[in-house]
PDB file of N, CA and C in Angstrom:
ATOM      1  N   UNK A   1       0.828  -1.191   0.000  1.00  0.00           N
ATOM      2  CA  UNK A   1       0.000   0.000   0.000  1.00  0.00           C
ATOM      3  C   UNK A   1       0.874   1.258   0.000  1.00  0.00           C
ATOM      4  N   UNK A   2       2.108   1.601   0.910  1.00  0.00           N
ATOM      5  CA  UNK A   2       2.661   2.016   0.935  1.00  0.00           C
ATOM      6  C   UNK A   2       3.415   2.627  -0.402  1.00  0.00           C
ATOM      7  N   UNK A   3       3.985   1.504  -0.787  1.00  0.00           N
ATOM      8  CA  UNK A   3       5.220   1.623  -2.171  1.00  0.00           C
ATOM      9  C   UNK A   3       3.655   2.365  -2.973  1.00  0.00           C
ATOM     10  N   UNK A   4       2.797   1.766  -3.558  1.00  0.00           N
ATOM     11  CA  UNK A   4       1.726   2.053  -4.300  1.00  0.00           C
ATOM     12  C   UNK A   4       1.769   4.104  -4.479  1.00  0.00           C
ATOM     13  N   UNK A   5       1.469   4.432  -3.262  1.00  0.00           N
ATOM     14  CA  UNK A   5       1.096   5.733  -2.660  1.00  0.00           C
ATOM     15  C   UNK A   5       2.561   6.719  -2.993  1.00  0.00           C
ATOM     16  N   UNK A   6       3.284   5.740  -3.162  1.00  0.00           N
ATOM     17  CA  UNK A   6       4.918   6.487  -3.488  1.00  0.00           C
ATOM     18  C   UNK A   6       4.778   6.785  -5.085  1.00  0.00           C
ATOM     19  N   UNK A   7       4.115   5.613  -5.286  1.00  0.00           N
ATOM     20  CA  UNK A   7       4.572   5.525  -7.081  1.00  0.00           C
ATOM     21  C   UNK A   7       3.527   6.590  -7.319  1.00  0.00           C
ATOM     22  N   UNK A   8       2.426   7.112  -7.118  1.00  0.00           N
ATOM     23  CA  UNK A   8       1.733   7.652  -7.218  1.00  0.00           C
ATOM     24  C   UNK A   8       2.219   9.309  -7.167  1.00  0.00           C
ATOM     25  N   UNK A   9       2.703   9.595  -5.952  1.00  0.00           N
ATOM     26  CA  UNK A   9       3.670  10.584  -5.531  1.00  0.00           C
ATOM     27  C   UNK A   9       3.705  11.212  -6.403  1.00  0.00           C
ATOM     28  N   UNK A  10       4.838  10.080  -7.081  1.00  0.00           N
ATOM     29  CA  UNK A  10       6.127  10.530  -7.773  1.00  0.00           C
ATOM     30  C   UNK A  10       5.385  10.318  -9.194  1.00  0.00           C
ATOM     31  N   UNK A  11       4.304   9.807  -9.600  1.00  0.00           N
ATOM     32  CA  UNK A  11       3.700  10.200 -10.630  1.00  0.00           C
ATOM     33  C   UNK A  11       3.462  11.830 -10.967  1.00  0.00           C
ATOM     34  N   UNK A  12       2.410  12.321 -10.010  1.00  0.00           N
ATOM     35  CA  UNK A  12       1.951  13.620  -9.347  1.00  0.00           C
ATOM     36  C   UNK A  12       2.961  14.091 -10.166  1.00  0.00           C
ATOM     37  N   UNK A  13       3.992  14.334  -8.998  1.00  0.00           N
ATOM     38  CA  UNK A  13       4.841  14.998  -9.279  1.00  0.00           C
ATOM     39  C   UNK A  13       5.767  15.623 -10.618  1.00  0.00           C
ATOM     40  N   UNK A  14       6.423  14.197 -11.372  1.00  0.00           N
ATOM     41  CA  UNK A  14       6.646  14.115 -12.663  1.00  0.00           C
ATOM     42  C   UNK A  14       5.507  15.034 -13.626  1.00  0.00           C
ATOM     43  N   UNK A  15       4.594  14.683 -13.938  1.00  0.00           N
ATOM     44  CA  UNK A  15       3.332  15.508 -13.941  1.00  0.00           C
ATOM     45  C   UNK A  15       3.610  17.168 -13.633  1.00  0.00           C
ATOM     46  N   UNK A  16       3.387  17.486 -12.365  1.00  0.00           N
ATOM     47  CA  UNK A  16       3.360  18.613 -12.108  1.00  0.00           C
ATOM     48  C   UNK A  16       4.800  19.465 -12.891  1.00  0.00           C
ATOM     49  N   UNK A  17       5.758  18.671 -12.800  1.00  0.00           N
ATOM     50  CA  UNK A  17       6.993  19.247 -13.148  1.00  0.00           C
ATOM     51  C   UNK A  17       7.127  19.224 -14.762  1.00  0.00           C
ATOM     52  N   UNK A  18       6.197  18.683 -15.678  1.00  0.00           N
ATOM     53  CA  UNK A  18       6.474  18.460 -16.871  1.00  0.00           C
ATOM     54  C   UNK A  18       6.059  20.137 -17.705  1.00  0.00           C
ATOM     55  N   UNK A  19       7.232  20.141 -19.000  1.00  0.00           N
ATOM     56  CA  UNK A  19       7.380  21.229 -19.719  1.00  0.00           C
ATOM     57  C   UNK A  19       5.448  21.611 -20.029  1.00  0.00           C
ATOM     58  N   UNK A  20       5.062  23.194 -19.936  1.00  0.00           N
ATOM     59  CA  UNK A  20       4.023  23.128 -20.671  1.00  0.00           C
ATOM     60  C   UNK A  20       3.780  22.889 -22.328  1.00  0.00           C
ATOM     61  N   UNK A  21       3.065  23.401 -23.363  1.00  0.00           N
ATOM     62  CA  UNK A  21       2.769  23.048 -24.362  1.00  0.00           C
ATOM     63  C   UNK A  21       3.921  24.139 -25.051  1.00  0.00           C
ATOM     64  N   UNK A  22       4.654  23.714 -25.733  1.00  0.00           N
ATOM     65  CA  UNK A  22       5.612  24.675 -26.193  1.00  0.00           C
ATOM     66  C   UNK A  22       4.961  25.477 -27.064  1.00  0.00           C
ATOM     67  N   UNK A  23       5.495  26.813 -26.929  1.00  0.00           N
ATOM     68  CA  UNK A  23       4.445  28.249 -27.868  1.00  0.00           C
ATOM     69  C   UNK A  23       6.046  28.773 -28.495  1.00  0.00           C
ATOM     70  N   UNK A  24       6.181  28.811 -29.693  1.00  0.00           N
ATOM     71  CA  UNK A  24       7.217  29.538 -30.641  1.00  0.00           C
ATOM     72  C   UNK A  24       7.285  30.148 -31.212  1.00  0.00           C
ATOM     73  N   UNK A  25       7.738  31.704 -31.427  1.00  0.00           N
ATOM     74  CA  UNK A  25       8.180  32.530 -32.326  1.00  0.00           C
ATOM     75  C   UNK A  25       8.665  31.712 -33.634  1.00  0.00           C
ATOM     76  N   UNK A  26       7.725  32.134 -34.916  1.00  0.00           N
ATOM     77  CA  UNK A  26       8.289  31.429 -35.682  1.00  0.00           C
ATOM     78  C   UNK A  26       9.088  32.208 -36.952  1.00  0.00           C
ATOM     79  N   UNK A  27       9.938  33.007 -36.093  1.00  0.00           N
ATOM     80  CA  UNK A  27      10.892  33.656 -36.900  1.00  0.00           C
ATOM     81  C   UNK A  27      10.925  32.817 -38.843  1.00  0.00           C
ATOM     82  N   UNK A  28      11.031  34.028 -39.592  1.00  0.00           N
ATOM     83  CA  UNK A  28      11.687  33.238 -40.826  1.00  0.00           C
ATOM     84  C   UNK A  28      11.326  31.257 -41.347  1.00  0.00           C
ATOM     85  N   UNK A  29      10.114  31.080 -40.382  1.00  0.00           N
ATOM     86  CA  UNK A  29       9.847  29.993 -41.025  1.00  0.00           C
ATOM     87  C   UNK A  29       8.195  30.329 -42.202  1.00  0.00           C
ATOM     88  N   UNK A  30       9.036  29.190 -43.236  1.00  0.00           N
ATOM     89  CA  UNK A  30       7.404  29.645 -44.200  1.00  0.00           C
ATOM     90  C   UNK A  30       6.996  28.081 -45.015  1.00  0.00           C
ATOM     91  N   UNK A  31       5.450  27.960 -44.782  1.00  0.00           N
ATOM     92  CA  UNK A  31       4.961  26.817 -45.912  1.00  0.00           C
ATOM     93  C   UNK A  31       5.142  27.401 -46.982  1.00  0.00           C
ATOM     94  N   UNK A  32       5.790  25.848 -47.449  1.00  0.00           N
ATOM     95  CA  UNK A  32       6.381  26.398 -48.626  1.00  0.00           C
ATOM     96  C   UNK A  32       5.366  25.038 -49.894  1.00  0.00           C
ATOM     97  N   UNK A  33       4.797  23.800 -48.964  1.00  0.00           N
ATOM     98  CA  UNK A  33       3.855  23.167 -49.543  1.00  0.00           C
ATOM     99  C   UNK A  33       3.348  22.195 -48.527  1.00  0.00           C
ATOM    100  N   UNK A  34       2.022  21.628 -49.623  1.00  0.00           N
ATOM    101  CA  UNK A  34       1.057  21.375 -48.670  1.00  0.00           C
ATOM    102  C   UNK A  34       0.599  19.939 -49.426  1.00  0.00           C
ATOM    103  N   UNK A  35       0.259  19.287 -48.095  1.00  0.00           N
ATOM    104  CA  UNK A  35       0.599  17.293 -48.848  1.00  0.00           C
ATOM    105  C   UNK A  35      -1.316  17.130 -48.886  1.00  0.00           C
ATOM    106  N   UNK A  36      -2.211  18.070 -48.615  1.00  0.00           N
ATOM    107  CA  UNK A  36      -3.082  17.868 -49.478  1.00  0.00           C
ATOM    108  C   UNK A  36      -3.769  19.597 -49.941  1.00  0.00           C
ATOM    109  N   UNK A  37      -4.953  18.848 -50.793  1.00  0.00           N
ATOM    110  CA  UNK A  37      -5.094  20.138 -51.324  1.00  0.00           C
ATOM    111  C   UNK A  37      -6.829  19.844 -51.754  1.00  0.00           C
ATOM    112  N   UNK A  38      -7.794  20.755 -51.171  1.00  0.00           N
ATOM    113  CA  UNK A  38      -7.151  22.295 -50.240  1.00  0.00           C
ATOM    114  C   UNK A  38      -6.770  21.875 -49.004  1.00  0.00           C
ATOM    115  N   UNK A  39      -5.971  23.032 -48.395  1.00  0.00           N
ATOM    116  CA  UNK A  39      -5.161  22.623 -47.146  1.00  0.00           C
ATOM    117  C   UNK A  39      -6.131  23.484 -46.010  1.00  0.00           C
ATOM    118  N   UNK A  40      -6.431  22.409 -45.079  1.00  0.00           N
ATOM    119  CA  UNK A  40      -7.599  22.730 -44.031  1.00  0.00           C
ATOM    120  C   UNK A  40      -7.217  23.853 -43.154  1.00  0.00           C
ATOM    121  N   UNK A  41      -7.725  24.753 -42.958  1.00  0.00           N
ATOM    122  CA  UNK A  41      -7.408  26.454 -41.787  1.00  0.00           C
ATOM    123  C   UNK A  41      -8.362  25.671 -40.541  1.00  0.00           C
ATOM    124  N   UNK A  42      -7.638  25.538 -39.133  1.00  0.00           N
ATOM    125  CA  UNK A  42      -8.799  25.969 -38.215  1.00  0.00           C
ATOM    126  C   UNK A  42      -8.561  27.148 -37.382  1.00  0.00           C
ATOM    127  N   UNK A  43      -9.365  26.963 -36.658  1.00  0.00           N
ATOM    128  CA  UNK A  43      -9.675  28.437 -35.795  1.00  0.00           C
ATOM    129  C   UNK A  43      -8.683  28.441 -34.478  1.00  0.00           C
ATOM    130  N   UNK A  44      -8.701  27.276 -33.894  1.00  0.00           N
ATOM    131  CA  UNK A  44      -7.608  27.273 -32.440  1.00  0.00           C
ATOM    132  C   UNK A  44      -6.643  26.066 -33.258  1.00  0.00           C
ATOM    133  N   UNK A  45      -5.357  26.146 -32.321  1.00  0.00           N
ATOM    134  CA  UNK A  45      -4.917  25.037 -32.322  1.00  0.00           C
ATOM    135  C   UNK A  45      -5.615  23.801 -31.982  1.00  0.00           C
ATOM    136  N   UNK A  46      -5.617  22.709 -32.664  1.00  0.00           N
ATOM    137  CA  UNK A  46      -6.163  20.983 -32.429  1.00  0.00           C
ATOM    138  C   UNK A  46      -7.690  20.969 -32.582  1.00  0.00           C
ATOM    139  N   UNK A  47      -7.949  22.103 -33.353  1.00  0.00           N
ATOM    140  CA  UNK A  47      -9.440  21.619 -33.692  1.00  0.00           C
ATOM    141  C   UNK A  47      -9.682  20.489 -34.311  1.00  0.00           C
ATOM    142  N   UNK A  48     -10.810  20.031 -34.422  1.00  0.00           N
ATOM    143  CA  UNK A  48     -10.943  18.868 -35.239  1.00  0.00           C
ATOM    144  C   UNK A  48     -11.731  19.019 -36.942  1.00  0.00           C
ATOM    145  N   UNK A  49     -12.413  20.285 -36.610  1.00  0.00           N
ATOM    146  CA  UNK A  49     -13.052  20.911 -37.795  1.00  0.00           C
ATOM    147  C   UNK A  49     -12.589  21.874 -38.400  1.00  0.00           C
ATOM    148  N   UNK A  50     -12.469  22.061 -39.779  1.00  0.00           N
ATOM    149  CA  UNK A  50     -12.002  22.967 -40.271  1.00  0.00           C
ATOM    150  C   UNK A  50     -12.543  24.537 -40.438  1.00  0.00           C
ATOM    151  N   UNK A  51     -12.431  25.608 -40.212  1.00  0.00           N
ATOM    152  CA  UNK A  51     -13.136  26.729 -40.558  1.00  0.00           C
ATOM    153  C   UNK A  51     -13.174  26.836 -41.866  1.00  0.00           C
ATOM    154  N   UNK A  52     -12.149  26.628 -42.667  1.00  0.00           N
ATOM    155  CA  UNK A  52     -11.713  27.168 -43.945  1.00  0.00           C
ATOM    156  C   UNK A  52     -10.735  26.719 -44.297  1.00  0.00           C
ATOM    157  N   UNK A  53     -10.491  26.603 -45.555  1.00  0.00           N
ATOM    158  CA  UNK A  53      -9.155  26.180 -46.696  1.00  0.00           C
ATOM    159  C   UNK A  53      -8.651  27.136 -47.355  1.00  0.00           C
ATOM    160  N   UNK A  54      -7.735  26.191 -47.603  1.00  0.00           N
ATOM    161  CA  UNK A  54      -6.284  27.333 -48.796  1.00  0.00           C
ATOM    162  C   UNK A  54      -6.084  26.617 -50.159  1.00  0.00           C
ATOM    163  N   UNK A  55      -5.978  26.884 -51.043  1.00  0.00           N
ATOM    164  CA  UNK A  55      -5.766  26.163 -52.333  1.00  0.00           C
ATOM    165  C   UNK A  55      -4.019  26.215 -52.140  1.00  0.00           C
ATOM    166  N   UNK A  56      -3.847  24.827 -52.633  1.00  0.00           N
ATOM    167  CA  UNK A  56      -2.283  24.443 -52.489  1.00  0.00           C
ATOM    168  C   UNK A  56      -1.427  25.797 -53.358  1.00  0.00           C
ATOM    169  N   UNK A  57      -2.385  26.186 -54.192  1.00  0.00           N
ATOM    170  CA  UNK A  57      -1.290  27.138 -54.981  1.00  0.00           C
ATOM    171  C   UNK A  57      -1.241  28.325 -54.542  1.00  0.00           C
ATOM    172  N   UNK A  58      -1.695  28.838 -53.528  1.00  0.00           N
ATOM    173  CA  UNK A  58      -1.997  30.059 -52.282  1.00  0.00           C
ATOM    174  C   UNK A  58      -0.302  30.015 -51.903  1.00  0.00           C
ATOM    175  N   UNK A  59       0.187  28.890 -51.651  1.00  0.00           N
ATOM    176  CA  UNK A  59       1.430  28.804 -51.015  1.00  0.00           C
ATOM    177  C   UNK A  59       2.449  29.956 -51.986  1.00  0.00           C
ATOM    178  N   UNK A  60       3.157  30.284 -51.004  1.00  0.00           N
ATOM    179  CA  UNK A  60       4.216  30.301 -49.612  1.00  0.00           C
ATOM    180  C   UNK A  60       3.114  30.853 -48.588  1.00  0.00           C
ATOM    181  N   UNK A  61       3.201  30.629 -47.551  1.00  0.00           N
ATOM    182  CA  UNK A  61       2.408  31.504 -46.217  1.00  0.00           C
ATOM    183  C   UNK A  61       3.267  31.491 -45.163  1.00  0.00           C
ATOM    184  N   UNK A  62       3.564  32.815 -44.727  1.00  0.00           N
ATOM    185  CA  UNK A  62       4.460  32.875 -43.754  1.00  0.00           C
ATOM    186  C   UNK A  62       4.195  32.531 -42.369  1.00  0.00           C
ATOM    187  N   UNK A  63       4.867  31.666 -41.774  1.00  0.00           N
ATOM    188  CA  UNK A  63       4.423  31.328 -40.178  1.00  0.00           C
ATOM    189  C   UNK A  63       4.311  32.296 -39.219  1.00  0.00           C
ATOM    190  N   UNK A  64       3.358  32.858 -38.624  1.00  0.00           N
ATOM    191  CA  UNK A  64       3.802  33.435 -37.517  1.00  0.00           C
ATOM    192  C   UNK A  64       4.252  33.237 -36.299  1.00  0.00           C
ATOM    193  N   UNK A  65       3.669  31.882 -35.640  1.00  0.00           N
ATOM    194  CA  UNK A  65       3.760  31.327 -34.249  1.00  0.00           C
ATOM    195  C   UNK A  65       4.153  29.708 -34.018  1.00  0.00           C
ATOM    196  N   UNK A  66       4.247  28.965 -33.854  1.00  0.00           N
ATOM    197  CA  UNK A  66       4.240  27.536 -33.762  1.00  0.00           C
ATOM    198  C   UNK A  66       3.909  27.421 -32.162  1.00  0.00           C
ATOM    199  N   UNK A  67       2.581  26.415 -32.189  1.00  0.00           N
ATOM    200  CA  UNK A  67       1.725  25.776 -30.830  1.00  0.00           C
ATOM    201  C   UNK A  67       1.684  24.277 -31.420  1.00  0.00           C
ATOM    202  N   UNK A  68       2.547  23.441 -30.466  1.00  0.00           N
ATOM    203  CA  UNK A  68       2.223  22.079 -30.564  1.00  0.00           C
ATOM    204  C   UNK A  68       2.845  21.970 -31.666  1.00  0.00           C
ATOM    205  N   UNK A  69       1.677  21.162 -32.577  1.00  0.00           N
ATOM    206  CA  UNK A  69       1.844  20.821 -33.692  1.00  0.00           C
ATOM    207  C   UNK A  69       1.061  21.715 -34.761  1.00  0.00           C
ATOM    208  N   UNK A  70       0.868  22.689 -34.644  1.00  0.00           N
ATOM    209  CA  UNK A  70      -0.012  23.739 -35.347  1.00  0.00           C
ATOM    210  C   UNK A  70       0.866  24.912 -35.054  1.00  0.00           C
ATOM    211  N   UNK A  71       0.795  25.791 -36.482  1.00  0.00           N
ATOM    212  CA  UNK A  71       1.172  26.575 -37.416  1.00  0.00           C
ATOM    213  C   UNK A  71       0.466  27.628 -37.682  1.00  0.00           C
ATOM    214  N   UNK A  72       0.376  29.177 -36.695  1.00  0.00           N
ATOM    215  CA  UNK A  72      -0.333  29.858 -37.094  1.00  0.00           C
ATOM    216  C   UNK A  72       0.137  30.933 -38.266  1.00  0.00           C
ATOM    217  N   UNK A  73      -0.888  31.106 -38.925  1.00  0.00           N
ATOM    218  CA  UNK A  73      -1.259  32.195 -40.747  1.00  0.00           C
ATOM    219  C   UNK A  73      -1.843  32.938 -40.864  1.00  0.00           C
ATOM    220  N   UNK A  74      -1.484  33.869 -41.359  1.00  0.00           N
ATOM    221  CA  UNK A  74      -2.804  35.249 -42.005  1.00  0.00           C
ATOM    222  C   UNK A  74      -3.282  34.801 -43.154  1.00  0.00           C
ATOM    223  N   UNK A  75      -4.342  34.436 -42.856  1.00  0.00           N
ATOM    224  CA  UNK A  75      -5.316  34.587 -44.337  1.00  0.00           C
ATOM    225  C   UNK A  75      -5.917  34.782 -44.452  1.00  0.00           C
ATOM    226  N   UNK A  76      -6.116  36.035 -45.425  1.00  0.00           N
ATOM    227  CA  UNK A  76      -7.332  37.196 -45.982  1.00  0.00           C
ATOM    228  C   UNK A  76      -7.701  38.006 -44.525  1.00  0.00           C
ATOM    229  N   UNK A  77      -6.897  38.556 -43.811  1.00  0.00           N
ATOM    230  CA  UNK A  77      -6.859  39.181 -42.549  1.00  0.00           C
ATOM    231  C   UNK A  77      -6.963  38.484 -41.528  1.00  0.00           C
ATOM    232  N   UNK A  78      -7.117  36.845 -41.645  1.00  0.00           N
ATOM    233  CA  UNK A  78      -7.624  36.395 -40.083  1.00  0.00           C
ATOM    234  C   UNK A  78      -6.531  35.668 -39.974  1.00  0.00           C
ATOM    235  N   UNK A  79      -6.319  35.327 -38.481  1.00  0.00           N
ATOM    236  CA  UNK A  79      -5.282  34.776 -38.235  1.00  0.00           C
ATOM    237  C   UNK A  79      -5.747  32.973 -37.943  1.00  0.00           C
ATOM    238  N   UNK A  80      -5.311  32.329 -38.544  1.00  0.00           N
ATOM    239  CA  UNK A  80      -5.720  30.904 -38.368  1.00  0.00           C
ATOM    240  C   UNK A  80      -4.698  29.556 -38.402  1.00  0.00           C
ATOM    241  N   UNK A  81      -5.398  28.758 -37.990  1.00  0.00           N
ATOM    242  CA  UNK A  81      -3.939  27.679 -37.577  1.00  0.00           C
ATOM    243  C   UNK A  81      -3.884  26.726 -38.923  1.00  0.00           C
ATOM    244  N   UNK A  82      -2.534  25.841 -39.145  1.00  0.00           N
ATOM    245  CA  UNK A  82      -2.589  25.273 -40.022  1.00  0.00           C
ATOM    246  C   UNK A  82      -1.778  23.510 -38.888  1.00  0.00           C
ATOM    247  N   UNK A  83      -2.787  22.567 -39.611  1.00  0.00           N
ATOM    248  CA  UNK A  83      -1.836  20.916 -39.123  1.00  0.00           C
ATOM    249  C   UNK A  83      -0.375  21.071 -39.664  1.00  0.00           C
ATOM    250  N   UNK A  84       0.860  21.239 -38.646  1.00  0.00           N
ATOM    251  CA  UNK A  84       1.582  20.911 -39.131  1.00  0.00           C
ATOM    252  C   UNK A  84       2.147  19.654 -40.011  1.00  0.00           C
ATOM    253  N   UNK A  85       1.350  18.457 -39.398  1.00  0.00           N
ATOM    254  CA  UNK A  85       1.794  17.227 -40.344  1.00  0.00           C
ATOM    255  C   UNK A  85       0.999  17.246 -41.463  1.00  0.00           C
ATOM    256  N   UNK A  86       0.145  18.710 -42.125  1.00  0.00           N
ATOM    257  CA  UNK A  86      -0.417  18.470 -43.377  1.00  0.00           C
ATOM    258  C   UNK A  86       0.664  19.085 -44.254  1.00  0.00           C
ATOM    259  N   UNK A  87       1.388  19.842 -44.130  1.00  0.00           N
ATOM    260  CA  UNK A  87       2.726  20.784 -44.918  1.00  0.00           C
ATOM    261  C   UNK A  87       3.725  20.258 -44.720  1.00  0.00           C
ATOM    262  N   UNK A  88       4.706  21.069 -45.857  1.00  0.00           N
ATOM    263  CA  UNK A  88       6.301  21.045 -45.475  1.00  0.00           C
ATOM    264  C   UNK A  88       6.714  22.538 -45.567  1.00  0.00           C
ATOM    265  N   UNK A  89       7.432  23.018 -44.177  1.00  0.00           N
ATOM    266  CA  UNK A  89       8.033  24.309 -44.086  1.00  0.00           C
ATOM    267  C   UNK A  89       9.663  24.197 -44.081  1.00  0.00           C
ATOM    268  N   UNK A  90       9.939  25.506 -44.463  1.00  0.00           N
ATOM    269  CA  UNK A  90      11.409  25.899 -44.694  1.00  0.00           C
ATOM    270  C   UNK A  90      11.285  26.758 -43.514  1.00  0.00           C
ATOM    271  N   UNK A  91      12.897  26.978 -42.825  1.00  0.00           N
ATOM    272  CA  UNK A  91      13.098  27.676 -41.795  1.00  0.00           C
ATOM    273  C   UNK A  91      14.330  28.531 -42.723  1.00  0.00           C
ATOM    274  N   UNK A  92      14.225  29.643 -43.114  1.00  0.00           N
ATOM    275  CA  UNK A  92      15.420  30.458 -43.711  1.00  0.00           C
ATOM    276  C   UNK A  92      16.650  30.326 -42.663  1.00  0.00           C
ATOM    277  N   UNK A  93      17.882  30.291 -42.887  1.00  0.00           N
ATOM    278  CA  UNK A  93      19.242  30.006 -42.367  1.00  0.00           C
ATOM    279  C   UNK A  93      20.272  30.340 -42.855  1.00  0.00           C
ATOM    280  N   UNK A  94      20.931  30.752 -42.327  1.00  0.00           N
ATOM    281  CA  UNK A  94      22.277  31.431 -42.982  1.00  0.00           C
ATOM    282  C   UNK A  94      23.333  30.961 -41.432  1.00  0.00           C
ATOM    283  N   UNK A  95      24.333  30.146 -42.232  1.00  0.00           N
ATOM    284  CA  UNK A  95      25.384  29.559 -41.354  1.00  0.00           C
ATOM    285  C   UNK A  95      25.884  30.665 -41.263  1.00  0.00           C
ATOM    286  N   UNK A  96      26.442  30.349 -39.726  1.00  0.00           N
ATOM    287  CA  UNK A  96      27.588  31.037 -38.717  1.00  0.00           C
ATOM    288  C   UNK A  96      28.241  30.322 -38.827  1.00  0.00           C
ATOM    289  N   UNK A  97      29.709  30.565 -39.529  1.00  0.00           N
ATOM    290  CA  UNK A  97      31.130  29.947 -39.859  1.00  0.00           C
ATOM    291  C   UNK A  97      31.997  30.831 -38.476  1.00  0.00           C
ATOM    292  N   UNK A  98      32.461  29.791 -37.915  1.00  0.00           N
ATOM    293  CA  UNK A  98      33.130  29.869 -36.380  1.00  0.00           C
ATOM    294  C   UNK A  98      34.557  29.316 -37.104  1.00  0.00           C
ATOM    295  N   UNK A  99      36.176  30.028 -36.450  1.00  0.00           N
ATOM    296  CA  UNK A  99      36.606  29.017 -36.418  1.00  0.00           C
ATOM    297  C   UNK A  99      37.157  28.137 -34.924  1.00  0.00           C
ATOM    298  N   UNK A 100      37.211  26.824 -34.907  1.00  0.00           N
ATOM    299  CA  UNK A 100      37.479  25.801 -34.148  1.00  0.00           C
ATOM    300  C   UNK A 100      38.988  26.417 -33.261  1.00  0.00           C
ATOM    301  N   UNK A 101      38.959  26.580 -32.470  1.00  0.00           N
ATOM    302  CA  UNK A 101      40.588  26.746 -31.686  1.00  0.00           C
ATOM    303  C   UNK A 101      41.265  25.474 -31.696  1.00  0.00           C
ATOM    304  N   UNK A 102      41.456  24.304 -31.972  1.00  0.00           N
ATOM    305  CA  UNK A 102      42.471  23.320 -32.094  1.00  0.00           C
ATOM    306  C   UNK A 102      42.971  23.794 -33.087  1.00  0.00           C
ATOM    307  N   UNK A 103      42.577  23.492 -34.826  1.00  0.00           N
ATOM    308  CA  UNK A 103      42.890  23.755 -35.984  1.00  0.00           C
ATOM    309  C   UNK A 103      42.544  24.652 -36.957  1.00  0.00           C
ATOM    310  N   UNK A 104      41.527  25.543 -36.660  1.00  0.00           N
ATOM    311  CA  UNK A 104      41.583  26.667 -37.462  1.00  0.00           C
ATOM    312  C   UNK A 104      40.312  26.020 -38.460  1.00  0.00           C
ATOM    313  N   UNK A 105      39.748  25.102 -38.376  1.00  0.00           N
ATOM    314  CA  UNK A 105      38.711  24.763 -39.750  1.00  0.00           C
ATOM    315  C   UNK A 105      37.479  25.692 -39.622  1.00  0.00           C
ATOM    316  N   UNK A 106      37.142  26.079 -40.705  1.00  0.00           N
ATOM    317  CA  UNK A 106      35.196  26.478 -40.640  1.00  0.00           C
ATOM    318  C   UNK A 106      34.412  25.233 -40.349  1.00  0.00           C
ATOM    319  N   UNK A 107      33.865  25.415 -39.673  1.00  0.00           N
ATOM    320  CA  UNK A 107      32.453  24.749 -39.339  1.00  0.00           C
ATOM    321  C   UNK A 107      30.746  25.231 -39.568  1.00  0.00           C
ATOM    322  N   UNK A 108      29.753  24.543 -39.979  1.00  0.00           N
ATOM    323  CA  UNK A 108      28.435  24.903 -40.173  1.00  0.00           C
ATOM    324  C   UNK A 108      27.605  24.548 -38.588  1.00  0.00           C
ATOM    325  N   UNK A 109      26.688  25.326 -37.928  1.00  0.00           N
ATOM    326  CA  UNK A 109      26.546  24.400 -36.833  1.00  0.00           C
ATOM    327  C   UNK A 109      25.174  25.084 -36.927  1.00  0.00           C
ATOM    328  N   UNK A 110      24.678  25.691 -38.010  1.00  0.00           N
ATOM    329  CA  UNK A 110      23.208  25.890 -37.959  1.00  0.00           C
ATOM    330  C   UNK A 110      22.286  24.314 -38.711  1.00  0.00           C
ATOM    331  N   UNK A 111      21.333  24.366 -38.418  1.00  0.00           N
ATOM    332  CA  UNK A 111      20.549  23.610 -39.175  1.00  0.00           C
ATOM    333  C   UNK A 111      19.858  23.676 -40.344  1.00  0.00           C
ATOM    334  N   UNK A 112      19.858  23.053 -41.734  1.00  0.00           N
ATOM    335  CA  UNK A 112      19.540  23.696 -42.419  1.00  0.00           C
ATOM    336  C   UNK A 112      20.117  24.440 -43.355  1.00  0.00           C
ATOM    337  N   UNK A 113      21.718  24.316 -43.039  1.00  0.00           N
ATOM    338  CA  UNK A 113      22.610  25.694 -43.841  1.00  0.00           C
ATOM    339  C   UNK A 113      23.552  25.026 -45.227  1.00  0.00           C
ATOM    340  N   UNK A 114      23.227  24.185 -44.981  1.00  0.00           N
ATOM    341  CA  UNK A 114      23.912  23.244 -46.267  1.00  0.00           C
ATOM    342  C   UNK A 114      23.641  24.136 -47.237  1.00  0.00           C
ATOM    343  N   UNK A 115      23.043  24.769 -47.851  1.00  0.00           N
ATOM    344  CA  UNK A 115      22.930  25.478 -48.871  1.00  0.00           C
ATOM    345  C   UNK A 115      23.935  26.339 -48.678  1.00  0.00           C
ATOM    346  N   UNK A 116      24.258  26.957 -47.646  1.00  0.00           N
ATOM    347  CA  UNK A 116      24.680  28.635 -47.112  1.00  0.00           C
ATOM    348  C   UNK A 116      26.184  27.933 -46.527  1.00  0.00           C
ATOM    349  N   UNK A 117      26.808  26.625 -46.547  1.00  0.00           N
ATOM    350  CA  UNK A 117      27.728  26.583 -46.286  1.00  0.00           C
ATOM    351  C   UNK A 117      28.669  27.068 -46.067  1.00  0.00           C
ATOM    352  N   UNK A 118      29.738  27.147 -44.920  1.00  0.00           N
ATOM    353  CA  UNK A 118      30.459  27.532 -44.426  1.00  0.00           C
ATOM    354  C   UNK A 118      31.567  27.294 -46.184  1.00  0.00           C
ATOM    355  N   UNK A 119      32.702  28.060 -46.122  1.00  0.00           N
ATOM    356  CA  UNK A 119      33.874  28.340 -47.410  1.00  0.00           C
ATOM    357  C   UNK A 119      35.056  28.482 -46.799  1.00  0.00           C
TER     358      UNK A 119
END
């Protein structure tokens, strides 16, 4: 009974201590496409119904926020969420070339910068 009331505890607890729902500035990220079409708008994050759609060829739409797994957008003045696992977004990046103090090499250590490679 004892041990039981512990595990429980320390359930609680774990729980109480866990990260909230991560909310992100979504600097420089943009849909850039959309894996169906039309691509469903809702109103909050994790709705289950859609308010409204986007025609795939609407794309690029710039991100403003990232909640969860949802992607908030301006469209046609309103601000509305998009499923992230319905798109694919680009995060713009431009490597910071550092050099290493052992040997002097450039390094890339952004994500994404393969294009913008370090020289």
């Amino acid at each position: 009974m004892i041990s039981s009331i512990r595990l429980l505890l320390a359930a609680v607890s774990l729980f109480a201590l866990s990260p909230p729902i991560t909310v992100l500035a979504a600097e420089n990220v943009t849909i850039v496409a959309a894996k169906v079409d039309p691509l469903p708008l809702y109103a909050v994050p994790g709705d289950t119904a859609a308010v409204s759609s986007i025609a795939a060829s609407s794309l690029p739409l710039e991100v403003q926020e990232v909640r969860g797994e949802f992607m908030r957008v301006r469209v046609g003045g309103r601000d509305l969420w998009v499923d992230s696992m319905m798109v694919r977004a680009n995060r713009k990046t431009a490597a910071r070339c550092g050099a290493i103090a052992v040997n002097g090499s450039k390094v890339a250590g952004e994500l994404g910068a393969g294009s913008d490679r370090c020289k």
